[in-house]
C-alpha atoms as a PDB file:
ATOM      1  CA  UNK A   1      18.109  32.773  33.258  1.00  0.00           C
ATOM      2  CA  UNK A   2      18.767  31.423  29.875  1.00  0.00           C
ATOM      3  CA  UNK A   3      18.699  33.858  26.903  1.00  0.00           C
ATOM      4  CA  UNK A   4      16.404  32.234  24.634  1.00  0.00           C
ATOM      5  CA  UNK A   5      17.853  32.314  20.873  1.00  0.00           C
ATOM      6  CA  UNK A   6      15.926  34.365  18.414  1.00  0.00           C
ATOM      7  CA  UNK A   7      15.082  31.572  15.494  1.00  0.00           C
ATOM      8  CA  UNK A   8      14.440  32.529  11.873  1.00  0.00           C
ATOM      9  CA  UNK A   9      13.616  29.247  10.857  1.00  0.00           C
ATOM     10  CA  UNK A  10      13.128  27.647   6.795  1.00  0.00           C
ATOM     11  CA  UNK A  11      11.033  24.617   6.785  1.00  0.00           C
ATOM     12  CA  UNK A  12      11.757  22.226   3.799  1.00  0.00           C
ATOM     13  CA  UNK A  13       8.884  19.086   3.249  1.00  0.00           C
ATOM     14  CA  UNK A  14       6.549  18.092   0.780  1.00  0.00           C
ATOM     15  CA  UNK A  15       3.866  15.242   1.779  1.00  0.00           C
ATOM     16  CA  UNK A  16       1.336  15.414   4.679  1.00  0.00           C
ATOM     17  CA  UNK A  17       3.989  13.709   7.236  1.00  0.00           C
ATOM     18  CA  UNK A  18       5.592  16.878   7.019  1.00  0.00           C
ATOM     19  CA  UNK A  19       2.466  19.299   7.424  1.00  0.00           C
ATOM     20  CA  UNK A  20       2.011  17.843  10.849  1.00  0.00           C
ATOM     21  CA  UNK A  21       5.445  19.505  11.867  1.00  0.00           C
ATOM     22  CA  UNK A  22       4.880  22.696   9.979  1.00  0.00           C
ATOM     23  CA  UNK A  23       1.524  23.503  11.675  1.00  0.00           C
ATOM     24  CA  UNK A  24       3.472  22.568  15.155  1.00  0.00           C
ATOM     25  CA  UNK A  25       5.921  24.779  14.160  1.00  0.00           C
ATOM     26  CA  UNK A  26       3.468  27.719  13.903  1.00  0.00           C
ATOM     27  CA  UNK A  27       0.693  26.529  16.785  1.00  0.00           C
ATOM     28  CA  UNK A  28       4.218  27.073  19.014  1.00  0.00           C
ATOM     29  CA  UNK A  29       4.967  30.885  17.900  1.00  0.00           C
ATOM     30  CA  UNK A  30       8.168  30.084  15.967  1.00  0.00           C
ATOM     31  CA  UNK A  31       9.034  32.225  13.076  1.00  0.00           C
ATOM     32  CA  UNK A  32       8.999  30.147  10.253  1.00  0.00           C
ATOM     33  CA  UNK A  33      10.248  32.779   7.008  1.00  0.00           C
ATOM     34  CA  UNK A  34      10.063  30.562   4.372  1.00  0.00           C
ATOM     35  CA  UNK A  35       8.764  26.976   3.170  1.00  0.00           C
ATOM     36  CA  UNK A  36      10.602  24.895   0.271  1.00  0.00           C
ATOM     37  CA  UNK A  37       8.419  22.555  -1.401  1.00  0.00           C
ATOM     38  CA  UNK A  38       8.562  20.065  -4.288  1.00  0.00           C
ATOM     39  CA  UNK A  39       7.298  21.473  -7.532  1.00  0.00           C
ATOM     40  CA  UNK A  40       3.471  20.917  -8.459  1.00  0.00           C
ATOM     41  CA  UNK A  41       3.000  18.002 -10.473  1.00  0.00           C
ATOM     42  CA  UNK A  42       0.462  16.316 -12.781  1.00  0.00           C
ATOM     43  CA  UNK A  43      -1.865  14.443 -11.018  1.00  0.00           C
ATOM     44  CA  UNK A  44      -5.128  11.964 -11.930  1.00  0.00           C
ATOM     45  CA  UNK A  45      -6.433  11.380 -15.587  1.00  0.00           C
ATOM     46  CA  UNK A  46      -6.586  15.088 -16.643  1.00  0.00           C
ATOM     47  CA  UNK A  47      -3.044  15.082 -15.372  1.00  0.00           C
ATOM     48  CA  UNK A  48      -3.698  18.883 -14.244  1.00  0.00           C
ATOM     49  CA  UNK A  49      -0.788  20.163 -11.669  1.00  0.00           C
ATOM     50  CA  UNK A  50      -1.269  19.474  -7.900  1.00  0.00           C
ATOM     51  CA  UNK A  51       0.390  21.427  -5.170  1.00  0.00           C
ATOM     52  CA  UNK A  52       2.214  19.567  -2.417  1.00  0.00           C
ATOM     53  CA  UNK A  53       0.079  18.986   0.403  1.00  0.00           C
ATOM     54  CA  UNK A  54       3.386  21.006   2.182  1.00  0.00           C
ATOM     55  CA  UNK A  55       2.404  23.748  -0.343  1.00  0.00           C
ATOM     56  CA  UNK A  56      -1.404  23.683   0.173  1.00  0.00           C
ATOM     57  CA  UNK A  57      -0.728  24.099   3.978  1.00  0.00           C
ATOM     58  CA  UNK A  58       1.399  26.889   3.769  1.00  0.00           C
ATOM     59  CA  UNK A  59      -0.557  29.030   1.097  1.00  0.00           C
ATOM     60  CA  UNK A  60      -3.512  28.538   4.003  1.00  0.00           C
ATOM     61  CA  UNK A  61      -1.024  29.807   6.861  1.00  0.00           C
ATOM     62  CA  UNK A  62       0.409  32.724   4.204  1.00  0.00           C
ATOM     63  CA  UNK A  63       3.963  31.730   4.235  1.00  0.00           C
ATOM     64  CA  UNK A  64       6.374  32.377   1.857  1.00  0.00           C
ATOM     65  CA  UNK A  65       7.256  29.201  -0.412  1.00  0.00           C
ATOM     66  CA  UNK A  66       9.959  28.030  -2.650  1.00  0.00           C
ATOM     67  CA  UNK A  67       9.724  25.377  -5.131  1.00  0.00           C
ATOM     68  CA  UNK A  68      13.474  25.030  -6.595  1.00  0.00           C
ATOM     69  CA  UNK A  69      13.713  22.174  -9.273  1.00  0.00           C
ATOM     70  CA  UNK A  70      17.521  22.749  -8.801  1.00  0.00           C
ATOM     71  CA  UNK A  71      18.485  22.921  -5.109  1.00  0.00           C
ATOM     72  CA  UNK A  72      21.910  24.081  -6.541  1.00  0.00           C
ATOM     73  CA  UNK A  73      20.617  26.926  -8.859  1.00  0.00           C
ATOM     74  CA  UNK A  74      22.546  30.005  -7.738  1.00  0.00           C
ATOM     75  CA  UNK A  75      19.016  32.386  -8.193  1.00  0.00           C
ATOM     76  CA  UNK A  76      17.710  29.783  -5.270  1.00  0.00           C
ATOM     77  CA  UNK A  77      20.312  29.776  -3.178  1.00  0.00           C
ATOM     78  CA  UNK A  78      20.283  33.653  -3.384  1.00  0.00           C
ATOM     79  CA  UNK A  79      17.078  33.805  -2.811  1.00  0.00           C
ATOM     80  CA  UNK A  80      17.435  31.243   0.292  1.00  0.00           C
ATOM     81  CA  UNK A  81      20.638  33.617   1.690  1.00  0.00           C
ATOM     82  CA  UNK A  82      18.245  36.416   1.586  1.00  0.00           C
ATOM     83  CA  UNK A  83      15.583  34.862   4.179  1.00  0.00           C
ATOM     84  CA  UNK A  84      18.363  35.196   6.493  1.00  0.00           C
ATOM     85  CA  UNK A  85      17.622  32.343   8.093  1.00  0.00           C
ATOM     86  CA  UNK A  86      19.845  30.542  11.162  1.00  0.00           C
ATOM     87  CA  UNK A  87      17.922  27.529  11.535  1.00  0.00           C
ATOM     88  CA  UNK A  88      16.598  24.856   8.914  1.00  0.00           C
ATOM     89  CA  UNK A  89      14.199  22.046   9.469  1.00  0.00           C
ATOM     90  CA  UNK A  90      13.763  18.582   6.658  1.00  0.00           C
ATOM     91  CA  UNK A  91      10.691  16.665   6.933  1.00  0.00           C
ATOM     92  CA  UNK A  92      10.346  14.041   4.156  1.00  0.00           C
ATOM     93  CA  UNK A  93      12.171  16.619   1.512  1.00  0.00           C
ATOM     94  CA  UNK A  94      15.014  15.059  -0.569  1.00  0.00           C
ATOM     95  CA  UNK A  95      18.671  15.110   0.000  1.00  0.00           C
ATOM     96  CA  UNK A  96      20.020  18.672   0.173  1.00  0.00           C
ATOM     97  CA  UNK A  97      23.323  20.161  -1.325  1.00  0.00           C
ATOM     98  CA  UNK A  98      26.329  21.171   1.069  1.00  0.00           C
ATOM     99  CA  UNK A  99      25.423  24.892   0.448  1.00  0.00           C
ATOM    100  CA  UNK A 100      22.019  24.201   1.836  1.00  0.00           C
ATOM    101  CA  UNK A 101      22.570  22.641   4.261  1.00  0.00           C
ATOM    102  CA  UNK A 102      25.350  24.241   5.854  1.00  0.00           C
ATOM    103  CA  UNK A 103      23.934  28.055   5.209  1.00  0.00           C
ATOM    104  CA  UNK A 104      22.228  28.355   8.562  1.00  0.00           C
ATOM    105  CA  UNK A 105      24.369  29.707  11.686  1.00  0.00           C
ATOM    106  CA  UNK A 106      22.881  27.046  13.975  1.00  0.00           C
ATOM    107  CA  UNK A 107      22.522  24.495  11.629  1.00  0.00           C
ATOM    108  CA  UNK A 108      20.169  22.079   9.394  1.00  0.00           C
ATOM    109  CA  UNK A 109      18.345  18.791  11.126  1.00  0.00           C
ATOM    110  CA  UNK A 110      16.017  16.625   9.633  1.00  0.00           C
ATOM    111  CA  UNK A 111      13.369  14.461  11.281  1.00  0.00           C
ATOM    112  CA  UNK A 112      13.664  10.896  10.259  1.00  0.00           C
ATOM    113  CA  UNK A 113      10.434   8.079  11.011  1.00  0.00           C
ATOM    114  CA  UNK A 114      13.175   5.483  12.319  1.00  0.00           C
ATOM    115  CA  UNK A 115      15.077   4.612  15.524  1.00  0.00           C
ATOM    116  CA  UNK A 116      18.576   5.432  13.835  1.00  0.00           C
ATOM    117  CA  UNK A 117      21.068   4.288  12.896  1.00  0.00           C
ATOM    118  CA  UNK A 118      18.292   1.341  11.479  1.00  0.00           C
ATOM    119  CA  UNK A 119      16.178   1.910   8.384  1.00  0.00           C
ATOM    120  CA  UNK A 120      18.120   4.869   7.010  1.00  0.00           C
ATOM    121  CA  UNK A 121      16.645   5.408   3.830  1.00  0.00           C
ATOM    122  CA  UNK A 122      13.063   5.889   1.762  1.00  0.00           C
ATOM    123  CA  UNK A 123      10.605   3.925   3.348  1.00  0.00           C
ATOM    124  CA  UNK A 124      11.099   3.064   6.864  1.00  0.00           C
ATOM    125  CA  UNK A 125       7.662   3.171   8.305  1.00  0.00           C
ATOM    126  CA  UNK A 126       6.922   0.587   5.543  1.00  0.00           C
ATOM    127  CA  UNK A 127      10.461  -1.580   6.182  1.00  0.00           C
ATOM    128  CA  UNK A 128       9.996  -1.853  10.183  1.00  0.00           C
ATOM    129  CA  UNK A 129       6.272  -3.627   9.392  1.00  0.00           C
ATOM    130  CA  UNK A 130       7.560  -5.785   6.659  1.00  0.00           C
ATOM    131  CA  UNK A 131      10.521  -7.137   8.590  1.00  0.00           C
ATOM    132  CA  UNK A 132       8.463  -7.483  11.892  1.00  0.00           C
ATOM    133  CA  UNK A 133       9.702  -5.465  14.099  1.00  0.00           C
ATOM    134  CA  UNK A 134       7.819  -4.898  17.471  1.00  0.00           C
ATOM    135  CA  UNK A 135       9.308  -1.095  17.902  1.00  0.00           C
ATOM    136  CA  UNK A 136      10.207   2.044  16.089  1.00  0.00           C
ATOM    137  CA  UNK A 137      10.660   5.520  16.677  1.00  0.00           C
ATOM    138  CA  UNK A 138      11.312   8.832  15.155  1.00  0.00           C
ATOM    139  CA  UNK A 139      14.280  10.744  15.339  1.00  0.00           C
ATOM    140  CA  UNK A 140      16.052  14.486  14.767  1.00  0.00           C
ATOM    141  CA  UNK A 141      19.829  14.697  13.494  1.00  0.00           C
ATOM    142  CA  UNK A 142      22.003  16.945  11.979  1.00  0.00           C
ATOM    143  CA  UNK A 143      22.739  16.920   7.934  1.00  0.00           C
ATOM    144  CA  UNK A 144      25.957  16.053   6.955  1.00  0.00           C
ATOM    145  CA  UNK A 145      26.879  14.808   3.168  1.00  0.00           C
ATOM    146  CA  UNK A 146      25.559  11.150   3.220  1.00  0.00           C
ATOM    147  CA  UNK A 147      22.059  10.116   3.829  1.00  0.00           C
ATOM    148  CA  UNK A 148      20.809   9.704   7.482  1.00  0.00           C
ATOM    149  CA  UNK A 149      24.165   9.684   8.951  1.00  0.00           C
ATOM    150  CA  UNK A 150      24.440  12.846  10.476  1.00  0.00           C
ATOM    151  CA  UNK A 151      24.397  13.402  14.801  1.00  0.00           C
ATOM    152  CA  UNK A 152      21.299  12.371  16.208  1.00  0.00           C
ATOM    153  CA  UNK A 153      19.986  14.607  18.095  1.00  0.00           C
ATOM    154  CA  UNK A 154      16.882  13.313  20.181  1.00  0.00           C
ATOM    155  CA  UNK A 155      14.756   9.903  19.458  1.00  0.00           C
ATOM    156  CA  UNK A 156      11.795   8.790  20.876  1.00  0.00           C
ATOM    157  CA  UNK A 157      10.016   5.252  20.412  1.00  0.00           C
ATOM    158  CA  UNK A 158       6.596   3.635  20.097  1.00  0.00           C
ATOM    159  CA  UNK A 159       5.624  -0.355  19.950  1.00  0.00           C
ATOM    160  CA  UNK A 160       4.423  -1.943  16.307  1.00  0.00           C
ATOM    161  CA  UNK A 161       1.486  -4.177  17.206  1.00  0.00           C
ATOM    162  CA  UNK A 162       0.652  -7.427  15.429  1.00  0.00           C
ATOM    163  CA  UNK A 163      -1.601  -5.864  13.538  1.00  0.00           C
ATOM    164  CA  UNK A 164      -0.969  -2.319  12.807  1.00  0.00           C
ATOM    165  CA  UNK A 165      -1.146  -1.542   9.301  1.00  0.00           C
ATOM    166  CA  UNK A 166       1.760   1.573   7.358  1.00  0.00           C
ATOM    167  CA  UNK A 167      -1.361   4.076   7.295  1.00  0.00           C
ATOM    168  CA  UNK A 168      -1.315   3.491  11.110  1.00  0.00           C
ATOM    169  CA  UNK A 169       2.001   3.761  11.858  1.00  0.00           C
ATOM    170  CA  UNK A 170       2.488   6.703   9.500  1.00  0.00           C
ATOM    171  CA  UNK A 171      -0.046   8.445  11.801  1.00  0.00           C
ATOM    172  CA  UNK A 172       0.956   7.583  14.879  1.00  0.00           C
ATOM    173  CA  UNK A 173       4.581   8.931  13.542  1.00  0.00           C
ATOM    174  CA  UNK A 174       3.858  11.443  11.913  1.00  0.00           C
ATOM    175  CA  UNK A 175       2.274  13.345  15.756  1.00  0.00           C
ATOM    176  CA  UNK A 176       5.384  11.882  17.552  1.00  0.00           C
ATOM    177  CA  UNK A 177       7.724  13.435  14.852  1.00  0.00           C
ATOM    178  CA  UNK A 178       6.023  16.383  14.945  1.00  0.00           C
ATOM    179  CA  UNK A 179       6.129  16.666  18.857  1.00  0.00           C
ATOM    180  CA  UNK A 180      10.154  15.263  18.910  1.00  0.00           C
ATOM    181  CA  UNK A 181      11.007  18.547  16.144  1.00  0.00           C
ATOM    182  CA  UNK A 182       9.239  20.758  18.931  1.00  0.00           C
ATOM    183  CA  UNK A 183      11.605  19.701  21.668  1.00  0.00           C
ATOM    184  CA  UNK A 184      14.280  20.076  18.902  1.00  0.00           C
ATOM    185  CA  UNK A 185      13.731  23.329  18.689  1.00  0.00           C
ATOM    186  CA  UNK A 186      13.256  24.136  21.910  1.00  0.00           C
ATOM    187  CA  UNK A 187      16.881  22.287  22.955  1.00  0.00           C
ATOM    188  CA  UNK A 188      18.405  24.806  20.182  1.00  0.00           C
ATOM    189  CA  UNK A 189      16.713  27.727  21.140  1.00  0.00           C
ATOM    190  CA  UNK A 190      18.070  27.582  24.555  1.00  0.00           C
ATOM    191  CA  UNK A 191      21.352  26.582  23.346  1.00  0.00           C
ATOM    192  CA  UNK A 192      21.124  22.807  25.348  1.00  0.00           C
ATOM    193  CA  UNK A 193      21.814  20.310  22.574  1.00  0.00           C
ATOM    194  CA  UNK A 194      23.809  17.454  23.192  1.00  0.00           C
ATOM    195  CA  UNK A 195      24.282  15.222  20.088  1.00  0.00           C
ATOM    196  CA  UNK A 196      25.314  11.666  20.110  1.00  0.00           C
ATOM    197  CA  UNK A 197      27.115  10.316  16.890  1.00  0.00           C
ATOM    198  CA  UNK A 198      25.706   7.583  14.678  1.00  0.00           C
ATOM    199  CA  UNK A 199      27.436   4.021  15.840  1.00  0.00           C
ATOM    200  CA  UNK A 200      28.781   2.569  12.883  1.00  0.00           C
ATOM    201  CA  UNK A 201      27.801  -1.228  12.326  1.00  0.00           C
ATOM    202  CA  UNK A 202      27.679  -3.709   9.322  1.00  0.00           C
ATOM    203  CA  UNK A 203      24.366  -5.206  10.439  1.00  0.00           C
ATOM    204  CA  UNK A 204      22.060  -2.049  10.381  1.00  0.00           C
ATOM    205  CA  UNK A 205      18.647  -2.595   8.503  1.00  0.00           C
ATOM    206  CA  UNK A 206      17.931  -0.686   5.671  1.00  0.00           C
ATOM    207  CA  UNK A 207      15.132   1.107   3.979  1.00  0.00           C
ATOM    208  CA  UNK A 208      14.979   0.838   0.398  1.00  0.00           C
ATOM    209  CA  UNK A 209      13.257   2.647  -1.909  1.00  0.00           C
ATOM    210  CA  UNK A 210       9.542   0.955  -2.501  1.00  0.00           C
ATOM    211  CA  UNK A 211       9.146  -0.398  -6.504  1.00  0.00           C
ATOM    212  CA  UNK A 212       6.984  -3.017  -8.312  1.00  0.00           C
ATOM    213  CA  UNK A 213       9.506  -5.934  -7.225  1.00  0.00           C
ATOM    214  CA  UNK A 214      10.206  -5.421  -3.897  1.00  0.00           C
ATOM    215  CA  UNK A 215       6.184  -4.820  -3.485  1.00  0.00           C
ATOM    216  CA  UNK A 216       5.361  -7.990  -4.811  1.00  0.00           C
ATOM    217  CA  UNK A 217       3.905 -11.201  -2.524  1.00  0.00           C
ATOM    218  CA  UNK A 218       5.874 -13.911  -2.419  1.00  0.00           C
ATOM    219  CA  UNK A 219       3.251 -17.003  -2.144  1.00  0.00           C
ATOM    220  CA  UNK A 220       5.799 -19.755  -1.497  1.00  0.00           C
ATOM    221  CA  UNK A 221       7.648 -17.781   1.920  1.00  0.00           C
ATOM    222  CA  UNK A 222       5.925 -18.454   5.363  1.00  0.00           C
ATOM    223  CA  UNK A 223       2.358 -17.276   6.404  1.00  0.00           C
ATOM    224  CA  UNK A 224       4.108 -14.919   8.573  1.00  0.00           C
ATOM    225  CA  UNK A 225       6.738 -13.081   6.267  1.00  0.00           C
ATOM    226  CA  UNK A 226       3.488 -12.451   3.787  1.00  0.00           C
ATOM    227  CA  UNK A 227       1.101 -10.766   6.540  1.00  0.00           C
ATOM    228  CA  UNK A 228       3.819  -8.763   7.328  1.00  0.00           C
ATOM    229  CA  UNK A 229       4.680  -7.671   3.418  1.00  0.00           C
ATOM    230  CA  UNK A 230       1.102  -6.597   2.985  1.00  0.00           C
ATOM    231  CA  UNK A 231       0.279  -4.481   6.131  1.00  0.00           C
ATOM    232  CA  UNK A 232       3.501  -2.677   6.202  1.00  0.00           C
ATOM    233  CA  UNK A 233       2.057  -2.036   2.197  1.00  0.00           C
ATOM    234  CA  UNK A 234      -1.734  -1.339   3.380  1.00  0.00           C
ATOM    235  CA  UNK A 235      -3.169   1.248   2.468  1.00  0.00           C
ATOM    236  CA  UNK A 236       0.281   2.493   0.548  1.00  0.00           C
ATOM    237  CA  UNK A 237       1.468   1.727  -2.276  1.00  0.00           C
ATOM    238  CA  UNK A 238       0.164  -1.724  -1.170  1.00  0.00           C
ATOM    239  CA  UNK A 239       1.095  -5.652  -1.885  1.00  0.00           C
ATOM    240  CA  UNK A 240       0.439  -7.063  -5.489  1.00  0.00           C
ATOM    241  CA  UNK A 241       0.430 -10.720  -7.167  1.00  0.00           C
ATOM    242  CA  UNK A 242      -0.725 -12.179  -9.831  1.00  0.00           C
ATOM    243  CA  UNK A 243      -4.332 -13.641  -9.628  1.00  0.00           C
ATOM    244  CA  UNK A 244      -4.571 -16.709 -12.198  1.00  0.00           C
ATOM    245  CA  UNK A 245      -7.879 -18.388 -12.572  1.00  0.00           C
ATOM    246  CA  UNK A 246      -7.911 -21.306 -14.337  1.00  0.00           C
ATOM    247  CA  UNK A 247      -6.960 -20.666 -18.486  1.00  0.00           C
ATOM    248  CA  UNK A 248      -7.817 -17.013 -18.485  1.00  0.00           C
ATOM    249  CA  UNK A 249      -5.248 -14.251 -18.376  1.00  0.00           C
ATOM    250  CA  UNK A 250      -3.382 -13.327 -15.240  1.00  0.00           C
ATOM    251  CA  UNK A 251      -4.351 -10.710 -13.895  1.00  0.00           C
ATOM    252  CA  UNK A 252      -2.214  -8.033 -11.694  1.00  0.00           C
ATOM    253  CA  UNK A 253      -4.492  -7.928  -7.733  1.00  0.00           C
ATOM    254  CA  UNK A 254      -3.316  -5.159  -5.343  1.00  0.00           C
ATOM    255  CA  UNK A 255      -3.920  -7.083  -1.580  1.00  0.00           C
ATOM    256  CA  UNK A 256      -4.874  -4.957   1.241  1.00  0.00           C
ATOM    257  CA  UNK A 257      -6.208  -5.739   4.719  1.00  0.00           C
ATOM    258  CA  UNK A 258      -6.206  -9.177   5.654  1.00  0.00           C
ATOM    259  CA  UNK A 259      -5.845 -11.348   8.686  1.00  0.00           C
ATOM    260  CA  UNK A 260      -4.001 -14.553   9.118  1.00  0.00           C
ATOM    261  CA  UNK A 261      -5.132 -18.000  10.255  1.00  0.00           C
ATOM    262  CA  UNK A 262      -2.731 -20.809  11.423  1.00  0.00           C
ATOM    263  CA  UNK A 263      -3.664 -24.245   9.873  1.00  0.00           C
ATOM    264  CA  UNK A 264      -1.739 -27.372   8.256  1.00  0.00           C
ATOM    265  CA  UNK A 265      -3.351 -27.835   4.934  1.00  0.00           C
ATOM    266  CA  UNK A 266      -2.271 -29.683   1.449  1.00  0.00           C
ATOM    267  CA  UNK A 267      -2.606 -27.056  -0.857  1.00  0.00           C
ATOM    268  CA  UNK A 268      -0.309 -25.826  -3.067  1.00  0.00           C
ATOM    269  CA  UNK A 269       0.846 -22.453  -1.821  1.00  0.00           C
ATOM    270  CA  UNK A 270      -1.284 -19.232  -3.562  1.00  0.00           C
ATOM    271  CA  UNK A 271      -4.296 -21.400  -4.302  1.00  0.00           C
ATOM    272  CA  UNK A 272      -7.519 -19.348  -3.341  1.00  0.00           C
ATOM    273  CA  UNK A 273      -9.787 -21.086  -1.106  1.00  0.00           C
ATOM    274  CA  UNK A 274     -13.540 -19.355  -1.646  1.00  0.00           C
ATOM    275  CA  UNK A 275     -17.021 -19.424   0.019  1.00  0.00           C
ATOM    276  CA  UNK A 276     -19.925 -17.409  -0.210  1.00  0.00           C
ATOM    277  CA  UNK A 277     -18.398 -14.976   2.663  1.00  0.00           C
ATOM    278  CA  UNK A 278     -14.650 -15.516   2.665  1.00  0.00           C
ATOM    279  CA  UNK A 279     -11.398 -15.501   0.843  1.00  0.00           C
ATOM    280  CA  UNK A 280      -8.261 -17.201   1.718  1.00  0.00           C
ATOM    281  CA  UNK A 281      -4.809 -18.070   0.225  1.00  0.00           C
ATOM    282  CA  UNK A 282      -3.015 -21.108   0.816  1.00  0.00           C
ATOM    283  CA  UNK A 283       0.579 -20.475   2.092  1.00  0.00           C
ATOM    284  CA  UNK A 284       3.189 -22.096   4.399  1.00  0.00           C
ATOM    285  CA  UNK A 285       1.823 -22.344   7.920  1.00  0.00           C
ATOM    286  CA  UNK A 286      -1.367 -21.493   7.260  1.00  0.00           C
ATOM    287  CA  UNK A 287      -4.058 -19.095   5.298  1.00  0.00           C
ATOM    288  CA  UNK A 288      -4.395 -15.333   4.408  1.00  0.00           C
ATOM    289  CA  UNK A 289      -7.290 -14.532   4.696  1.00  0.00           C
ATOM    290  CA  UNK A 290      -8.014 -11.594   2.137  1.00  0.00           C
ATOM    291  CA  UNK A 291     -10.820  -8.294   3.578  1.00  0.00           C
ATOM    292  CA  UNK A 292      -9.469  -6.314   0.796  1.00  0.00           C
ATOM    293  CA  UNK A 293      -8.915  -6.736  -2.803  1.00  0.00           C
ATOM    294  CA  UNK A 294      -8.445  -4.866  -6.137  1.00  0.00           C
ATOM    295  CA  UNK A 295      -8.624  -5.960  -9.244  1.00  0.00           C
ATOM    296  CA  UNK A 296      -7.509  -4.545 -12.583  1.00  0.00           C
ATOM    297  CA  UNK A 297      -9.434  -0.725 -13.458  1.00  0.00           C
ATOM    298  CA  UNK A 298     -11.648  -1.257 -10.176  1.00  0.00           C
ATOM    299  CA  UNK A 299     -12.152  -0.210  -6.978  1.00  0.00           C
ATOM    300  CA  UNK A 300     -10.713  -1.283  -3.942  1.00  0.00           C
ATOM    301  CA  UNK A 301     -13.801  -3.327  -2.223  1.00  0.00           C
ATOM    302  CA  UNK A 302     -14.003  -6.243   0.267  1.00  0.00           C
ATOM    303  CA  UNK A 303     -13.803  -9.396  -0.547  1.00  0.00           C
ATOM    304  CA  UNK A 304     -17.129 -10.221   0.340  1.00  0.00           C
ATOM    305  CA  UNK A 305     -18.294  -7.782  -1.647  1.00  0.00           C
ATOM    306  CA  UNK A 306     -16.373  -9.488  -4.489  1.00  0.00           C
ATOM    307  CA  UNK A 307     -17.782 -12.642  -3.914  1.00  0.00           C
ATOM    308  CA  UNK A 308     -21.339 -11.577  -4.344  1.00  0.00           C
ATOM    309  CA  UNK A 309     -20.944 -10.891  -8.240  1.00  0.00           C
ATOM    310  CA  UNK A 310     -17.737 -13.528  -8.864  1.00  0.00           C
ATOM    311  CA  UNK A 311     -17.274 -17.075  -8.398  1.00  0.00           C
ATOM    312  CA  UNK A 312     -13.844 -18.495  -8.826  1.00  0.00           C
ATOM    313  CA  UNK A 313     -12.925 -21.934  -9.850  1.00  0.00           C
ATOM    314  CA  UNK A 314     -11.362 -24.714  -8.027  1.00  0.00           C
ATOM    315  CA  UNK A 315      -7.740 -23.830 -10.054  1.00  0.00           C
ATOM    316  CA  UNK A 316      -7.772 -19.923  -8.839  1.00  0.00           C
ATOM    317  CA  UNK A 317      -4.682 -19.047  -7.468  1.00  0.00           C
ATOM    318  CA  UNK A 318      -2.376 -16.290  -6.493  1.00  0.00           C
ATOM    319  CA  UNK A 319       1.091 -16.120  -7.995  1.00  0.00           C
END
């Protein structure tokens, strides 16, 4: 019979991805003696501090937490020694320091919402819908000094449908990473992990970092590549263009849920196509047809909705 390792485990994670493993963690017995969180930060228009959902979670579950604004500060990593901690678990944190990571006698891993070695980096639930792919996966590894690189541990994967939005596949990751960190665990309790290094290759697919450019909808690339751009955006941070409408000001539209229709048309690519009931852009290979809009300082609302109280002219378009 196997003598079962006795875990003293840190937790580090900030957004609700990560509470899903934390209340795992706990639901399963394990000792978890201390949580690092991000700071609180201002939030809304009164800009008044908000905990991390991480934090809020924790505070519920009366665990001790952490929130270092200098992983390197020598009163924090005293303070971290002192948990006496052997085991350390990252979910959706930020990159650690050597003397972090390394501190624990059996280790630090990190759960990561890819099929690695592909989409190491910031956003890869939102990457793997934008470029298409059909499958992706979560997966546990090992921290070493770069990001993502470290020996994977265990991976498990899960189809992307056609039309499965980032809020969905977030979800549907965020119980399969949380059920992967579990059987983690339970492979280092028991002293049965086998890691497999990280094959190196120049054509891996990346996961930058979302911003305003990279988030914007490219009107003149196929029917296709833009349904993809704006579910693997929907409902976060979500796709944005320019709406111009005839000789008034452009205005800045976030695009959310919308469903695509194959047709070979004339129009110039972004021009809005309107009825009482529906909304479509003009694109290559077809329509996008639009469910969800917001404009400037409003709500999100339907496009229907939209429709009722705005007509636009025969020159609208999306840029």
């Amino acid at each position: 019979m196997t003598t079962k390792r006795d875990l003293r485990i840190v937790f580090m994670g900030t957004p609700d991805f990560a509470v899903a493993t934390l209340k795992n963690l706990i639901d399963n017995g394990y000792n978890v003696v201390g949580v690092i969180t991000a700071p609180d930060r201002p939030a809304g228009r009164g800009r008044k501090l908000r905990a991390s959902a991480v934090k809020e979670f924790a505070l519920k579950a009366g665990l001790k937490i952490m929130q270092p604004t200098n992983l390197k500060d020598t009163s924090f990593i005293e303070e971290l020694k002192n948990l006496n901690a052997n085991l350390q678990i990252v979910v959706a944190f930020r990159m650690l320091p050597q003397v972090v990571w390394q501190m624990p006698k059996y280790g630090t891993f990190n759960l990561h919402a890819s099929l690695l070695p592909h989409y190491r980096g910031a956003a890869p639930i939102h990457w793997a819908i934008i470029n298409g792919e059909t499958q992706t996966g979560v997966t546990t590894f090992f921290i070493d000094e770069k990001i993502d690189t470290g020996a994977i541990i265990l991976s498990e994967a899960t189809p992307i449908h056609a039309n499965t939005t980032v809020g969905e596949l977030h979800d549907t990751l965020m119980k399969l990473g949380s059920e992967l960190v579990i059987k983690t665990v339970k492979q280092i309790e028991e002293n049965k992990v086998s890691t497999k290094i990280q094959p190196k290759s120049e054509d891996l697919k990346t996961a930058y970092k979302l911003n305003r450019d990279n988030s914007k909808i490219d009107w003149t690339q196929s029917m296709d590549t833009i349904y993809n751009k704006i579910r693997g955006l929907n409902p976060f941070p979500a796709a944005w263009c320019y709406l111009q409408d005839g000789n008034e000001e452009k205005l800045t539209v976030k695009i959310f849920d919308v469903k695509k229709e194959t047709d070979q048309h004339n129009y110039d690519f972004g021009t809005l196509i309107s009825s009482k009931d529906e909304l479509k852009a003009a694109c290559e290979g077809g329509y996008i047809i639009i469910n969800e809009i917001q404009l400037p300082g409003k709500r999100k609302m339907t496009a229907k909705s939209l429709l009722n109280g705005y007509e636009f002219s025969k020159l609208a378009k999306l840029l």
